[in-house]
Protein backbone atom coordinates (compact mmCIF):
# COMPACT_ATOMS: atom_id res chain seq x y z
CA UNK A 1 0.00 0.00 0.00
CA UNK A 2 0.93 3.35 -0.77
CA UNK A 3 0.81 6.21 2.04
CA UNK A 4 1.33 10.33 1.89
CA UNK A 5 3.59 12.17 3.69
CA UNK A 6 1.88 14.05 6.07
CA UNK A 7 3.60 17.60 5.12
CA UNK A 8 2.70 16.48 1.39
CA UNK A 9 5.12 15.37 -0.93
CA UNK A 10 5.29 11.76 -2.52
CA UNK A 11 3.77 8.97 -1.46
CA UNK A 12 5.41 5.93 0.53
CA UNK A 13 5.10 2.55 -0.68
CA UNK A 14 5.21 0.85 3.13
CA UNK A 15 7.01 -3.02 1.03
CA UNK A 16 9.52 -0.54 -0.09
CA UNK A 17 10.66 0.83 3.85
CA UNK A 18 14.10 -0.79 4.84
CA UNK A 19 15.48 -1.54 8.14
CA UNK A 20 16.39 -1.25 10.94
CA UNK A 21 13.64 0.89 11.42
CA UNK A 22 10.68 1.54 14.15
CA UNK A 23 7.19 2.92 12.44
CA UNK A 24 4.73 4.24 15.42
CA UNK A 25 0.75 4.43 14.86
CA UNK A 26 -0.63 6.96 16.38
CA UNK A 27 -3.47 9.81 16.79
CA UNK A 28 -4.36 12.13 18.54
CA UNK A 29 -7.52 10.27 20.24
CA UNK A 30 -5.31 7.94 21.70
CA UNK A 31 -4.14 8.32 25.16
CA UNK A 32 -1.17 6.04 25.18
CA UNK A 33 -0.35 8.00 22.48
CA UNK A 34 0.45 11.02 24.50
CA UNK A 35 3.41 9.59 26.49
CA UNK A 36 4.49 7.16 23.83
CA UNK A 37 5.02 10.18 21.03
CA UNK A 38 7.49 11.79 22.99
CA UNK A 39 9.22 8.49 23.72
CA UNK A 40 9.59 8.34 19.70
CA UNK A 41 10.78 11.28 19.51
CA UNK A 42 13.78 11.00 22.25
CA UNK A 43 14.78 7.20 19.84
CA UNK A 44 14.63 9.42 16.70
CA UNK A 45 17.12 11.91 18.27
CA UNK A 46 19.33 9.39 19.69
CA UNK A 47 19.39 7.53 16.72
CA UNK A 48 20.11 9.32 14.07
CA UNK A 49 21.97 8.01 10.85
CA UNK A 50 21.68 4.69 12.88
CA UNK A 51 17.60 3.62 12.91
CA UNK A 52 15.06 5.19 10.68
CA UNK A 53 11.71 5.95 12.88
CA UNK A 54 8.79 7.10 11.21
CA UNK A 55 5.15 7.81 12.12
CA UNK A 56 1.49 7.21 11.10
CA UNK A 57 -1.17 9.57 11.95
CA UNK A 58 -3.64 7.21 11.99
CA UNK A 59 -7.95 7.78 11.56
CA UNK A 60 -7.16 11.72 12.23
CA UNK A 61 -8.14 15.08 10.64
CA UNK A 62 -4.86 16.76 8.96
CA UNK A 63 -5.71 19.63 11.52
CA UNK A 64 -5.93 17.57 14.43
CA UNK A 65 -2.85 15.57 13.63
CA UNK A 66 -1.12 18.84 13.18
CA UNK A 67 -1.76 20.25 16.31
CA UNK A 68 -1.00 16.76 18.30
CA UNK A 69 2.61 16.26 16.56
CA UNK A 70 3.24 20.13 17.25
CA UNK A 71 2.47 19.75 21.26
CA UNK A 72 4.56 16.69 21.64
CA UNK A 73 7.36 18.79 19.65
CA UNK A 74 7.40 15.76 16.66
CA UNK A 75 9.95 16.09 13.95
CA UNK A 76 10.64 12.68 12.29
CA UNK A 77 8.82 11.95 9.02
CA UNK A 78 5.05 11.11 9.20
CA UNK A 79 2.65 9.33 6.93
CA UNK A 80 -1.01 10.35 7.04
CA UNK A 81 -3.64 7.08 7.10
CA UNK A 82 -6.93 8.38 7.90
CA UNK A 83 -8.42 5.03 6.59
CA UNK A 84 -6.43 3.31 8.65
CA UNK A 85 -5.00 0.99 6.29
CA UNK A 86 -1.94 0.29 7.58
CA UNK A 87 -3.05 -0.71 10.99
CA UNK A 88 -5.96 -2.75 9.78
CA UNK A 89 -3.27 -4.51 7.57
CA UNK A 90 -1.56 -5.24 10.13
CA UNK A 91 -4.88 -6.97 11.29
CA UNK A 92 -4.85 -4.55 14.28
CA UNK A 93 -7.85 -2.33 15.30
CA UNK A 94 -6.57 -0.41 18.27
CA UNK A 95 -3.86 1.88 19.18
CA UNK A 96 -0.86 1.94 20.14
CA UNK A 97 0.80 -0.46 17.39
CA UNK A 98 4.86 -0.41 17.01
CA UNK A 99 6.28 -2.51 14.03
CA UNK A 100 10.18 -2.99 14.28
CA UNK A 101 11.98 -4.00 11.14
CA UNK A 102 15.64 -5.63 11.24
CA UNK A 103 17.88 -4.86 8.42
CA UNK A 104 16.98 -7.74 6.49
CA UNK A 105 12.92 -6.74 6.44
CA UNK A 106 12.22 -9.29 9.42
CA UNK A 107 8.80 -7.77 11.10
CA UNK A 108 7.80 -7.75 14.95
CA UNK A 109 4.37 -5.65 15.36
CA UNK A 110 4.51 -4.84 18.83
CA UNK A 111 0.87 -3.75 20.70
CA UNK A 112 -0.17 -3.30 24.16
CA UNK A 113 0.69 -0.62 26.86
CA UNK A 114 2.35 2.34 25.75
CA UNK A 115 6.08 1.98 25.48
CA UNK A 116 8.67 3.71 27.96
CA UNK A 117 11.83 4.18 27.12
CA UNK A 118 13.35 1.61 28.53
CA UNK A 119 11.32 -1.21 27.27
CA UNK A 120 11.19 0.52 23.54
CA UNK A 121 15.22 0.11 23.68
CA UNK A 122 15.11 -3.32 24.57
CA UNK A 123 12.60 -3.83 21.81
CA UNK A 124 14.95 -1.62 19.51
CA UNK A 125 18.03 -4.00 20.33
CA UNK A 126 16.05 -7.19 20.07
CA UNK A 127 14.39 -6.57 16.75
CA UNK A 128 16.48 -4.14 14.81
CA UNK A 129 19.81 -4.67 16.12
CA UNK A 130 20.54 -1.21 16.45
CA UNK A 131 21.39 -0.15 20.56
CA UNK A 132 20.06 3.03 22.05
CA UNK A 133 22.24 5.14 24.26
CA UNK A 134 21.57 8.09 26.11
């Protein structure tokens, strides 16, 4: 399936997205959401060069989305699903899904509580291989 880029731009074909990478569903109806989006932010900054982490606004308006990624200060590359394709795809209904992809495309779709910091490095190590620090 094919995704935009929430700022606009061309459209992501999610079969052509490499590891190691981390892509985080979100929106801003979800409460997890609100402490996990920060928590993606901090691995995007500490990660640079080394681990590509991208979001999905996921079942949102463009103007609520907007507003949500600007109070939790986002700045790593979004898509924009308001169908929710991806996440049904991933036969998953509910929020918060994280899908970790090793270097050789190797998929772990990770759902429950949102992540902390500590548990999304372990998860980061585990499925992509890459280690967080700091």
């Amino acid at each position: 399936m094919t995704l935009p880029c929430f700022t606009g731009g061309a459209e992501v074909r999610t079969g052509d997205l490499r590891g190691p990478a981390v892509i985080n569903l979100w929106s801003s109806s979800c409460d997890p959401c609100r402490d996990e989006l920060p928590v993606m932010q901090a691995l995007a900054d500490a990660t640079t060069g080394r681990l590509q982490v991208l979001g999905v606004d996921t079942f949102d308006s463009r103007d609520a989305a907007a507003s949500f990624a600007t109070d939790f200060g986002v700045t790593f590359p979004t898509l924009y699903d308001r169908d929710r394709k991806l996440l049904l795809g991933l036969g998953k209904t509910a929020l918060p899904v994280t899908v970790f992809l090793d270097a050789d495309g190797k998929r772990f779709v990770y759902t429950g509580t949102a992540l902390d910091k500590p548990t999304l490095g372990t998860l980061v190590r585990t499925h992509t291989g890459v280690t967080v620090t700091g």
